[in-house]
PDB file of N, CA and C in Angstrom:
ATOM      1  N   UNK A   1       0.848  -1.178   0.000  1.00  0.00           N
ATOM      2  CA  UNK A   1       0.000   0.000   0.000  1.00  0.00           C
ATOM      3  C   UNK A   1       0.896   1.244   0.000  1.00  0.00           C
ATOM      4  N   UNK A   2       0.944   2.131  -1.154  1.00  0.00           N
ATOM      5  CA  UNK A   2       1.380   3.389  -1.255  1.00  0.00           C
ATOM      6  C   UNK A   2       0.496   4.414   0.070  1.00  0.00           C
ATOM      7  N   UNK A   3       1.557   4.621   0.774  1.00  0.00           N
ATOM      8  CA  UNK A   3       0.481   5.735   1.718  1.00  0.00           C
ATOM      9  C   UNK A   3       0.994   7.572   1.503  1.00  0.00           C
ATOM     10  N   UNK A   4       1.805   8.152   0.237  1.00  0.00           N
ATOM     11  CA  UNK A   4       1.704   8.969  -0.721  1.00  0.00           C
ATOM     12  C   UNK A   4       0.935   9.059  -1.965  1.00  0.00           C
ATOM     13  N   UNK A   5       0.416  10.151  -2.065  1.00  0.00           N
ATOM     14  CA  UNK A   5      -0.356  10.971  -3.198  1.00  0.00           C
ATOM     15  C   UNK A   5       1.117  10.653  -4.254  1.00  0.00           C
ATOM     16  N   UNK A   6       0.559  11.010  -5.811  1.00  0.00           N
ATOM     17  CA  UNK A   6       1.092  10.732  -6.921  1.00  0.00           C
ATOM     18  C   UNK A   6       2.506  11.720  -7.066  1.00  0.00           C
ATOM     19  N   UNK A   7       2.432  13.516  -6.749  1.00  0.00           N
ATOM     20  CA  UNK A   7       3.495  14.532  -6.307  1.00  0.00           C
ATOM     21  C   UNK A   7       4.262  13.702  -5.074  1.00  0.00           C
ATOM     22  N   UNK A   8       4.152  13.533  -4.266  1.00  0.00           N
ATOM     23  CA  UNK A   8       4.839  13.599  -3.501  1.00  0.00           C
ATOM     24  C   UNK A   8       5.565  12.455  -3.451  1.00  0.00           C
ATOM     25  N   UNK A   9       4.897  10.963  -4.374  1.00  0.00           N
ATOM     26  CA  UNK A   9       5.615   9.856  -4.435  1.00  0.00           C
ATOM     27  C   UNK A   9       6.782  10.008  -5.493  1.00  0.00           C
ATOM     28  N   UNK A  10       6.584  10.794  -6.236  1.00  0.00           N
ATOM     29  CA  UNK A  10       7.165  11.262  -7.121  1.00  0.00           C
ATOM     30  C   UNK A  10       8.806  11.771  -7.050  1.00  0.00           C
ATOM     31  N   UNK A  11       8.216  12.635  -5.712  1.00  0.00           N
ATOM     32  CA  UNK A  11       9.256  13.715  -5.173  1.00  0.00           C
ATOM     33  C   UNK A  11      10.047  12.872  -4.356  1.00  0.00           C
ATOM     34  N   UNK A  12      10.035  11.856  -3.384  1.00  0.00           N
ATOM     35  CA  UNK A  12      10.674  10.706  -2.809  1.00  0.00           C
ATOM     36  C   UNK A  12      11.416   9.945  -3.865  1.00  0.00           C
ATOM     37  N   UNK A  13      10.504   9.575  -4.745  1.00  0.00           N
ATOM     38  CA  UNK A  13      11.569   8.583  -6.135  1.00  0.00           C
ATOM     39  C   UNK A  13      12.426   9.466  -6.766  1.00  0.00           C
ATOM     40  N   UNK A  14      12.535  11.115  -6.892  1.00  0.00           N
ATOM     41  CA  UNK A  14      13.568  11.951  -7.958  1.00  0.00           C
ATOM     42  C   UNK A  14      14.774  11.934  -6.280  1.00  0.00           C
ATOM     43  N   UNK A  15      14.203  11.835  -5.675  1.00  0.00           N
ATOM     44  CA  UNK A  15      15.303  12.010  -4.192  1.00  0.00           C
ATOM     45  C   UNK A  15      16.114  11.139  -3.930  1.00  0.00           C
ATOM     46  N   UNK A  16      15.511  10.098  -4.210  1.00  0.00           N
ATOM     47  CA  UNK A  16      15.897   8.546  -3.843  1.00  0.00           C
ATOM     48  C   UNK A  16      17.243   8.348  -5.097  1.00  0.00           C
ATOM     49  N   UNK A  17      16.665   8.595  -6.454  1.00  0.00           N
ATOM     50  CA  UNK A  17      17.621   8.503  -7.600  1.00  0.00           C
ATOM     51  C   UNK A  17      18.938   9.459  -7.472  1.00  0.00           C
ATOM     52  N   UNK A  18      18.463  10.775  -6.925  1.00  0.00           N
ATOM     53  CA  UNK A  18      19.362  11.567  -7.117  1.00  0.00           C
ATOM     54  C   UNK A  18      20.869  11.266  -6.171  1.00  0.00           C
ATOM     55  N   UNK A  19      20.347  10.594  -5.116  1.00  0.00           N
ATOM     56  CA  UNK A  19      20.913   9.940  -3.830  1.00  0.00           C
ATOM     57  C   UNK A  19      21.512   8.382  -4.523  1.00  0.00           C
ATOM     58  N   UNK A  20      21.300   8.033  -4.924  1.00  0.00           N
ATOM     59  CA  UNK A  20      21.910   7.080  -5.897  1.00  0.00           C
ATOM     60  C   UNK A  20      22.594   7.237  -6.945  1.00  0.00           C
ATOM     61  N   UNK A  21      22.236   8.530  -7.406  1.00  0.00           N
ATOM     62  CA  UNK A  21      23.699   8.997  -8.505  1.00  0.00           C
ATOM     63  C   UNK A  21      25.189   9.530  -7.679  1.00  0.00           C
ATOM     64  N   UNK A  22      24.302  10.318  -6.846  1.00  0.00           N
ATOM     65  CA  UNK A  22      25.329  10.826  -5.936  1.00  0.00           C
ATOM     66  C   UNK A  22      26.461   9.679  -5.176  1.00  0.00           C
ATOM     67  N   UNK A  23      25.691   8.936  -4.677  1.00  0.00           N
ATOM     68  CA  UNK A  23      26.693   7.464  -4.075  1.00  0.00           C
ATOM     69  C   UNK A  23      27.232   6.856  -5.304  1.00  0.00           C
ATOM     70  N   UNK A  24      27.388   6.260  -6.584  1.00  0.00           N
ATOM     71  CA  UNK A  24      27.658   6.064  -7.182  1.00  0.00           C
ATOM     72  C   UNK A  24      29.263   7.064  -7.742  1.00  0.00           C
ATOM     73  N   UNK A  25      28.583   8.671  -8.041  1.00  0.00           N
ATOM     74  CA  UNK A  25      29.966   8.917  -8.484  1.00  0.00           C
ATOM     75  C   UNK A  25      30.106   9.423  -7.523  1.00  0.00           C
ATOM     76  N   UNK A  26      30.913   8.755  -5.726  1.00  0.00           N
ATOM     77  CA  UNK A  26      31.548   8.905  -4.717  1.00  0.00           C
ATOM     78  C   UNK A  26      32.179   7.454  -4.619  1.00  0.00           C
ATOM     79  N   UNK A  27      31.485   6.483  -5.467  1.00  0.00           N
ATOM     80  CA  UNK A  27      32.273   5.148  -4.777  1.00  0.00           C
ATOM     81  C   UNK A  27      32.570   4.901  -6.447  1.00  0.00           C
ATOM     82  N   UNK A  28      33.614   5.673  -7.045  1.00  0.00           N
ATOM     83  CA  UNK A  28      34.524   5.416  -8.356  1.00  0.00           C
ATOM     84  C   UNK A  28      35.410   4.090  -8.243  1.00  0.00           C
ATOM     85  N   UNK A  29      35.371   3.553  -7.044  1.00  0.00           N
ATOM     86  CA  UNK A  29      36.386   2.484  -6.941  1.00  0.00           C
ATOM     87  C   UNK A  29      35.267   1.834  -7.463  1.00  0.00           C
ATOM     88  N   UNK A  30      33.958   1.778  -7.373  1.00  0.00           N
ATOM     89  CA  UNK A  30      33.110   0.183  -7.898  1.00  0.00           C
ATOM     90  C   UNK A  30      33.175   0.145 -10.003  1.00  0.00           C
ATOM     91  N   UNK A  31      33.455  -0.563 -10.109  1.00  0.00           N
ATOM     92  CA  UNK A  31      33.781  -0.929 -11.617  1.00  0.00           C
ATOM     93  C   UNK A  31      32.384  -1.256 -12.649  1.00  0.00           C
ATOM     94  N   UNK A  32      31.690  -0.546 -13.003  1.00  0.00           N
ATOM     95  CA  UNK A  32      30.579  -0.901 -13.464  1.00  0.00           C
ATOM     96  C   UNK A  32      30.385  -2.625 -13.584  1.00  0.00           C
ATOM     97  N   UNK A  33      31.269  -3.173 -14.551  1.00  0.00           N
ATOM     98  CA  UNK A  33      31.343  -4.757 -14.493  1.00  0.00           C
ATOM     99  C   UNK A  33      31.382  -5.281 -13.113  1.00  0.00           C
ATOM    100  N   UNK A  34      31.373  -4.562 -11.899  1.00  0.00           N
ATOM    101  CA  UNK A  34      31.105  -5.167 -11.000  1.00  0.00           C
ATOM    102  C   UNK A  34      29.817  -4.831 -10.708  1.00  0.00           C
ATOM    103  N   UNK A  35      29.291  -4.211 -10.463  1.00  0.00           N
ATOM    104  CA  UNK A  35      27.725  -3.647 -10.639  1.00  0.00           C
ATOM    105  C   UNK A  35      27.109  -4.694 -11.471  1.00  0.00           C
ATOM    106  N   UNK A  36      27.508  -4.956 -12.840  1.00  0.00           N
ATOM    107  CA  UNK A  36      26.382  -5.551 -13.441  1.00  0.00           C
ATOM    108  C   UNK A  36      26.618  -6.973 -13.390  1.00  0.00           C
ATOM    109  N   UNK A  37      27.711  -7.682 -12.556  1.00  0.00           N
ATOM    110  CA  UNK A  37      27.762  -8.526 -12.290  1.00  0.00           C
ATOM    111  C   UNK A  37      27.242  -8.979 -11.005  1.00  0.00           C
ATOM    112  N   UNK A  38      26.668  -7.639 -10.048  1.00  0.00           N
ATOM    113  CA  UNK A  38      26.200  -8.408  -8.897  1.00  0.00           C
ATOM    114  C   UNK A  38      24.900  -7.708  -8.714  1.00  0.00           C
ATOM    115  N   UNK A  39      24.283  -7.192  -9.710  1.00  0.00           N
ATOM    116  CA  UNK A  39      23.052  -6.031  -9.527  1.00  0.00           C
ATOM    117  C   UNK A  39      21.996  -6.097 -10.833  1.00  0.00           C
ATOM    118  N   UNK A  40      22.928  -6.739 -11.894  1.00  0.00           N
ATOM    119  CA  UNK A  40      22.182  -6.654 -13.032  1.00  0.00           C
ATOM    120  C   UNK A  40      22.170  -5.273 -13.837  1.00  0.00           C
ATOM    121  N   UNK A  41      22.845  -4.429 -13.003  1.00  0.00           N
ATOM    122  CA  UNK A  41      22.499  -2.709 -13.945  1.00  0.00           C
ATOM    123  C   UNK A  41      23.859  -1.879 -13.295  1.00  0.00           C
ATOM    124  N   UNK A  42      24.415  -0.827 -14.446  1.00  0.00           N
ATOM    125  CA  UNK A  42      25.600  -0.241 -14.056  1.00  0.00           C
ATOM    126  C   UNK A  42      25.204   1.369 -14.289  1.00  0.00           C
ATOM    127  N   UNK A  43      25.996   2.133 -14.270  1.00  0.00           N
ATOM    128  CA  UNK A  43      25.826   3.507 -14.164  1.00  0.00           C
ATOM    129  C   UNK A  43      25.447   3.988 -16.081  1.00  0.00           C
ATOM    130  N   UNK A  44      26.206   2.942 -17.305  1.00  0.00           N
ATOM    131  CA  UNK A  44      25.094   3.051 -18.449  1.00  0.00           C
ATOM    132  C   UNK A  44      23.717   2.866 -18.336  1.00  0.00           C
ATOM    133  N   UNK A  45      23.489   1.901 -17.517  1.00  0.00           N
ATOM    134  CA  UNK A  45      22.086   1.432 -17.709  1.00  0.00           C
ATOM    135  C   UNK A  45      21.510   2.784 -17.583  1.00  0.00           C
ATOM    136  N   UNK A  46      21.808   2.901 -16.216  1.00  0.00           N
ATOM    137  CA  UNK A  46      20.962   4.616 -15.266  1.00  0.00           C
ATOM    138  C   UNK A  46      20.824   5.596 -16.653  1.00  0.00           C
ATOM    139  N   UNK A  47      21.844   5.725 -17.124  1.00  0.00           N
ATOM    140  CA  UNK A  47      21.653   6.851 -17.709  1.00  0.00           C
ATOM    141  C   UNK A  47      21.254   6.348 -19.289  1.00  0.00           C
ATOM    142  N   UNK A  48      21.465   5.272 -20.289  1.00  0.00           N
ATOM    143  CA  UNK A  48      19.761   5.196 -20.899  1.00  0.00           C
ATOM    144  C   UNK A  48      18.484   4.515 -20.364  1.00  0.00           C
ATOM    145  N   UNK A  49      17.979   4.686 -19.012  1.00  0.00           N
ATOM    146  CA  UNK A  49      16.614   4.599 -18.713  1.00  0.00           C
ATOM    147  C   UNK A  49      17.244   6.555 -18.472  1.00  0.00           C
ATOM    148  N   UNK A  50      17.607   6.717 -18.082  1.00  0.00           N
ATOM    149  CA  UNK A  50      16.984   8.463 -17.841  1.00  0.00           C
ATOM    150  C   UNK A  50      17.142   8.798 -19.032  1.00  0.00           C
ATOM    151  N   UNK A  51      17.654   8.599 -20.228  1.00  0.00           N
ATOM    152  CA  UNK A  51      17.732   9.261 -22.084  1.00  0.00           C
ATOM    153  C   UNK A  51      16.636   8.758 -22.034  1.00  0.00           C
ATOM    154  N   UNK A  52      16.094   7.253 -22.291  1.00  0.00           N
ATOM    155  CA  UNK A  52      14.457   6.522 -22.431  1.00  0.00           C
ATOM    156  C   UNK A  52      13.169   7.690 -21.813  1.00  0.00           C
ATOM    157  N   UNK A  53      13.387   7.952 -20.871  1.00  0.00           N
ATOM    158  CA  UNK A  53      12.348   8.811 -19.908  1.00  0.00           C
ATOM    159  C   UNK A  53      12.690  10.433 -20.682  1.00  0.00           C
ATOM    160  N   UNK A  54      13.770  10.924 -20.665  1.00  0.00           N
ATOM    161  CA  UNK A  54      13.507  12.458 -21.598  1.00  0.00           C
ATOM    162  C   UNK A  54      12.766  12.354 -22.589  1.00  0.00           C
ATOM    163  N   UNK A  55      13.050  11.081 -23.720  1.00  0.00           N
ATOM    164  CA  UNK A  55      12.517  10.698 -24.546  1.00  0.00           C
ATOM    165  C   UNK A  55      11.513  10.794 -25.001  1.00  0.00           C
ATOM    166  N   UNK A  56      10.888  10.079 -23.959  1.00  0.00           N
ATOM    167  CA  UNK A  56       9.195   9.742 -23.962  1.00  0.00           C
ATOM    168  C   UNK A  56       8.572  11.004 -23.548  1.00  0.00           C
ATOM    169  N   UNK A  57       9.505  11.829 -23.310  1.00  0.00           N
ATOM    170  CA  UNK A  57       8.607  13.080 -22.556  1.00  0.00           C
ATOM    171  C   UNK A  57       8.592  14.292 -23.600  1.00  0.00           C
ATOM    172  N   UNK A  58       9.636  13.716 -24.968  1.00  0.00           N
ATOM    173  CA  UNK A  58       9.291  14.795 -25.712  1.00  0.00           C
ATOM    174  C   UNK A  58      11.325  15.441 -25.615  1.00  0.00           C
ATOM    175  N   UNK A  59      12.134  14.936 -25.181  1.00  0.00           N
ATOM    176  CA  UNK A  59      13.544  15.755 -24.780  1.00  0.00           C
ATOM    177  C   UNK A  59      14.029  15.232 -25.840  1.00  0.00           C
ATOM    178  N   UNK A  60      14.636  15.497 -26.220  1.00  0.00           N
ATOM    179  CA  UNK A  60      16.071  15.017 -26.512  1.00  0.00           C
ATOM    180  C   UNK A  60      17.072  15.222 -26.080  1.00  0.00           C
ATOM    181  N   UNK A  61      17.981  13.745 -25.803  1.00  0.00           N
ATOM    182  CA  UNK A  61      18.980  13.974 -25.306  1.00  0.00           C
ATOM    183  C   UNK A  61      20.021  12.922 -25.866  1.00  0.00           C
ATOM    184  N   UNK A  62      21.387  13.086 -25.734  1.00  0.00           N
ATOM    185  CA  UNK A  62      21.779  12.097 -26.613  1.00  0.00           C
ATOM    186  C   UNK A  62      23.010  11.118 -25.975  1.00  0.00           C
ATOM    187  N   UNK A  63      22.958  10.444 -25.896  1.00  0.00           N
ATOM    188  CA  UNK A  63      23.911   9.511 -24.854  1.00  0.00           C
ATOM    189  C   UNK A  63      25.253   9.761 -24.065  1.00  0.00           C
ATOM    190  N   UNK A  64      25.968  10.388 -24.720  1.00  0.00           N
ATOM    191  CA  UNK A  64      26.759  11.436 -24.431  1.00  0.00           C
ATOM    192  C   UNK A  64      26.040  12.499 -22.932  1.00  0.00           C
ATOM    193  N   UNK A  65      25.112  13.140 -23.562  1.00  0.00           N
ATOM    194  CA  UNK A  65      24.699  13.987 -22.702  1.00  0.00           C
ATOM    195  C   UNK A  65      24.234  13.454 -21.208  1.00  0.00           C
ATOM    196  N   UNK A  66      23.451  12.137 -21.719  1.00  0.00           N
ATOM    197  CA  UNK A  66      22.641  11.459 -19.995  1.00  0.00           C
ATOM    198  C   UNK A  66      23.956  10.744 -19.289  1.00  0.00           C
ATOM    199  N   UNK A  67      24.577   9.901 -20.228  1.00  0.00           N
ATOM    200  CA  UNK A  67      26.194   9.264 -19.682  1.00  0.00           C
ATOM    201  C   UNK A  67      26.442  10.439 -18.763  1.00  0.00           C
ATOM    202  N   UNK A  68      26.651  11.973 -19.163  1.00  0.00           N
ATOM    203  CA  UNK A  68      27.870  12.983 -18.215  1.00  0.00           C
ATOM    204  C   UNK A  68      26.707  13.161 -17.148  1.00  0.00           C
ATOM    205  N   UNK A  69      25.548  13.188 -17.413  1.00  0.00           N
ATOM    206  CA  UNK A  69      24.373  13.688 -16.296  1.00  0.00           C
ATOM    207  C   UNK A  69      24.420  12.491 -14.757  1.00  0.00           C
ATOM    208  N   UNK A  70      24.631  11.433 -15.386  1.00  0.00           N
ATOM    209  CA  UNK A  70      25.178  10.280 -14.249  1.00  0.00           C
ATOM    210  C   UNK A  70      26.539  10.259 -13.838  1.00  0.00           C
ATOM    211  N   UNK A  71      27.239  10.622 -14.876  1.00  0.00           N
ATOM    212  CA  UNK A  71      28.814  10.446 -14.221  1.00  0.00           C
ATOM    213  C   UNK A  71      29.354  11.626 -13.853  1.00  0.00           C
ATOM    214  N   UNK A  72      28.440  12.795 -13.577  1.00  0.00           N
ATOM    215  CA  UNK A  72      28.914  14.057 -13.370  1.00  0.00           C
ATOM    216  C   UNK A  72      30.028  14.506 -13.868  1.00  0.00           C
ATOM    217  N   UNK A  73      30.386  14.045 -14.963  1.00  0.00           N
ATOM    218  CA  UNK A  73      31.636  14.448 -16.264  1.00  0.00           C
ATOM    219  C   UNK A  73      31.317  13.490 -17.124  1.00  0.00           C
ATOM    220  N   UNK A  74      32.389  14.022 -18.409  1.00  0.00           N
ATOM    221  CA  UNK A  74      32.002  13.045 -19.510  1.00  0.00           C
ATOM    222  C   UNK A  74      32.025  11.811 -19.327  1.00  0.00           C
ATOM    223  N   UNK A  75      31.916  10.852 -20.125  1.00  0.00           N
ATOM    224  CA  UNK A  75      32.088   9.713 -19.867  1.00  0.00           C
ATOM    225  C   UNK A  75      33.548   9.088 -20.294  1.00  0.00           C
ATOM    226  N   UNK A  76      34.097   9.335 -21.570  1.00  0.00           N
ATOM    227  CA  UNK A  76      35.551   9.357 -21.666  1.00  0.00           C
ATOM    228  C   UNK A  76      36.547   9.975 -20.345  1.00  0.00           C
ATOM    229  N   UNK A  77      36.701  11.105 -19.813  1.00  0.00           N
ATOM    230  CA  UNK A  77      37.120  11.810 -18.871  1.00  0.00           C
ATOM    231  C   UNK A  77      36.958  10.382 -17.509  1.00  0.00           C
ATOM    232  N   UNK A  78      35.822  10.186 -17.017  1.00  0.00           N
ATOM    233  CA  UNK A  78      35.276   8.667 -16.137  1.00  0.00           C
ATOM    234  C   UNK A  78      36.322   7.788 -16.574  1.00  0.00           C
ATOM    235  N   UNK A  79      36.053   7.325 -17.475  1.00  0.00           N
ATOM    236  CA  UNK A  79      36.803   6.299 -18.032  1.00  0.00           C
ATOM    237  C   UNK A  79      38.092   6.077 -17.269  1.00  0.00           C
ATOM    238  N   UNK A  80      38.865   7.521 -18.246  1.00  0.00           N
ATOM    239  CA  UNK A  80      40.142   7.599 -18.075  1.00  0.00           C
ATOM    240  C   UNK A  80      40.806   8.116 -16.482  1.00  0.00           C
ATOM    241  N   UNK A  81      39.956   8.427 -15.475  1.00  0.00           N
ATOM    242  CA  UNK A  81      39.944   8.607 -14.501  1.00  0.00           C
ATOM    243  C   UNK A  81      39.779   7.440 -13.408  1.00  0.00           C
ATOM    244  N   UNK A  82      39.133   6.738 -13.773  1.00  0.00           N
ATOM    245  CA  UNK A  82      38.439   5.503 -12.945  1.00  0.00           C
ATOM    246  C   UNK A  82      38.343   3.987 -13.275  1.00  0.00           C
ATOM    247  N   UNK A  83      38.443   3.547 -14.760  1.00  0.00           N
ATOM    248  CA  UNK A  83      38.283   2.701 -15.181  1.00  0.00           C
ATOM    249  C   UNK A  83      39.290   1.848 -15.460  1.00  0.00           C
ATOM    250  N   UNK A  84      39.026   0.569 -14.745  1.00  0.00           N
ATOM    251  CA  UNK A  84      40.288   0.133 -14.270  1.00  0.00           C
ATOM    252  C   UNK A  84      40.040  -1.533 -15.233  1.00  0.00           C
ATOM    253  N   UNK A  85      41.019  -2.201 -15.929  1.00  0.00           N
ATOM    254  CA  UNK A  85      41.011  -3.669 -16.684  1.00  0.00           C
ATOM    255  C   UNK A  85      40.203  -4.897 -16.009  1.00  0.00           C
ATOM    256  N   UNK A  86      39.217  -4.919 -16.515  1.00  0.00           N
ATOM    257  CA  UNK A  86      38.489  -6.663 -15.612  1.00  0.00           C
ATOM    258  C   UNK A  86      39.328  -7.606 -16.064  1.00  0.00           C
ATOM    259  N   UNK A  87      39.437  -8.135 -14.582  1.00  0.00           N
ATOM    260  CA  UNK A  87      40.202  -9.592 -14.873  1.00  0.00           C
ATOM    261  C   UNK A  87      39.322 -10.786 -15.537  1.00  0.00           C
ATOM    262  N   UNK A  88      40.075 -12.069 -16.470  1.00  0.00           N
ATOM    263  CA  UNK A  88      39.539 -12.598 -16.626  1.00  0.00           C
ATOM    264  C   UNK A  88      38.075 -13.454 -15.892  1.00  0.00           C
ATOM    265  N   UNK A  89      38.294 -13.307 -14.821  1.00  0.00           N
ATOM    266  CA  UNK A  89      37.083 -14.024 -13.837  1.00  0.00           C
ATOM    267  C   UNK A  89      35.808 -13.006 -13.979  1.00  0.00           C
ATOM    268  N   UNK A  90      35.850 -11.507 -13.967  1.00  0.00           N
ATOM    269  CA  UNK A  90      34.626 -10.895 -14.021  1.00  0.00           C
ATOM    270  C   UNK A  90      33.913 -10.547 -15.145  1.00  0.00           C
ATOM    271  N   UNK A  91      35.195 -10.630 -16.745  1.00  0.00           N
ATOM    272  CA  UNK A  91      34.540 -10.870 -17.652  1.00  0.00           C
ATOM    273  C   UNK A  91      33.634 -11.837 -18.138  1.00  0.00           C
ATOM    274  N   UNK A  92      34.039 -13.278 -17.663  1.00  0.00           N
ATOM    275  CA  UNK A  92      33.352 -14.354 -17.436  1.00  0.00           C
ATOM    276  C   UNK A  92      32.250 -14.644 -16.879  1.00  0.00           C
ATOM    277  N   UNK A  93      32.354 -14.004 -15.745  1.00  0.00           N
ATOM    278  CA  UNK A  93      31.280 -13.383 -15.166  1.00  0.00           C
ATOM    279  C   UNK A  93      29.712 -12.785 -15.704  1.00  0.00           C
ATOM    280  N   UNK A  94      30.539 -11.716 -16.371  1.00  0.00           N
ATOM    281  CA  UNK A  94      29.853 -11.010 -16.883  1.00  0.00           C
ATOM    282  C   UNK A  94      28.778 -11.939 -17.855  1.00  0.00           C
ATOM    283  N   UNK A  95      29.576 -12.482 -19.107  1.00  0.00           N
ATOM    284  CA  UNK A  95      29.241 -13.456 -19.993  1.00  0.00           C
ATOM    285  C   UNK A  95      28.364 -13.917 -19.683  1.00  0.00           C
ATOM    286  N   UNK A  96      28.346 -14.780 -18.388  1.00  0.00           N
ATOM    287  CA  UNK A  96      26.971 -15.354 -17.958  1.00  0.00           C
ATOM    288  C   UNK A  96      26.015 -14.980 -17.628  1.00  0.00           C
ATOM    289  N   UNK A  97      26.402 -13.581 -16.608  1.00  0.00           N
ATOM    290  CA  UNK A  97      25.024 -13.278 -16.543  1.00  0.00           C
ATOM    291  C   UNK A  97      24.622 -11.657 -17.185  1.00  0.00           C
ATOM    292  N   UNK A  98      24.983 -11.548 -18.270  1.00  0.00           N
ATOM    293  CA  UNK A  98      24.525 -10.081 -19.077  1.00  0.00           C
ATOM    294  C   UNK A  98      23.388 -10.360 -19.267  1.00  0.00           C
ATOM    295  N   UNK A  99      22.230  -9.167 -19.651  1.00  0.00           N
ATOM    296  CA  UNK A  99      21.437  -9.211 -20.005  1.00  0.00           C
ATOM    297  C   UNK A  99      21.404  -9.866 -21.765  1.00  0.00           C
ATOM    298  N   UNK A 100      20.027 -10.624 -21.682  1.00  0.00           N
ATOM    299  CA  UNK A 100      19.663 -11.232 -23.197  1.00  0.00           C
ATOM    300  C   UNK A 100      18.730 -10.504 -23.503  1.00  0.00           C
ATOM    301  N   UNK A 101      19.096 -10.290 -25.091  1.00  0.00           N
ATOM    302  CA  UNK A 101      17.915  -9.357 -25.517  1.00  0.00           C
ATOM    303  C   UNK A 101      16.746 -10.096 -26.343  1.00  0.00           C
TER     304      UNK A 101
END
């Protein structure tokens, strides 16, 4: 049972996300491939469901743009800042359990 009106549930879920972008680019040590190896979804995902949602609302925005809106910088800049070689075990990993389309 939702015990919020439609605004205000609203206003809890943009809070909740925003608080989840925020922890995200503070814990740069987590490796997206580790994310989507133990969560199912990495900091791309986040940011095309938020391109998907401008989308539908009429925005445009272009991957580039929602990528830097989650990684609070570009995404190349991330990269080259944070992005560190998966070892063979988490690519493997990965393999198994990526999403199927």
């Amino acid at each position: 049972m939702d015990p919020f009106d439609e605004p205000t549930r609203t206003e809890l879920e943009a809070a909740a996300f925003r608080r989840l972008v925020e922890h995200l680019r503070e814990r740069s040590d987590v490796q997206n491939i580790d994310l989507m190896n133990l969560a199912g979804f990495c900091r791309n995902c986040l940011s095309n469901w938020y391109r998907e949602a401008a989308e539908a609302r009429g925005f445009a925005l272009t991957k580039d743009e929602s990528r830097a809106l989650i990684y609070g910088m570009p995404y190349g800049e991330w990269q080259a800042r944070h992005q560190t070689e998966a070892g063979a075990d988490k690519l493997a990993a990965f393999e198994t359990n990526r999403p199927k389309p």
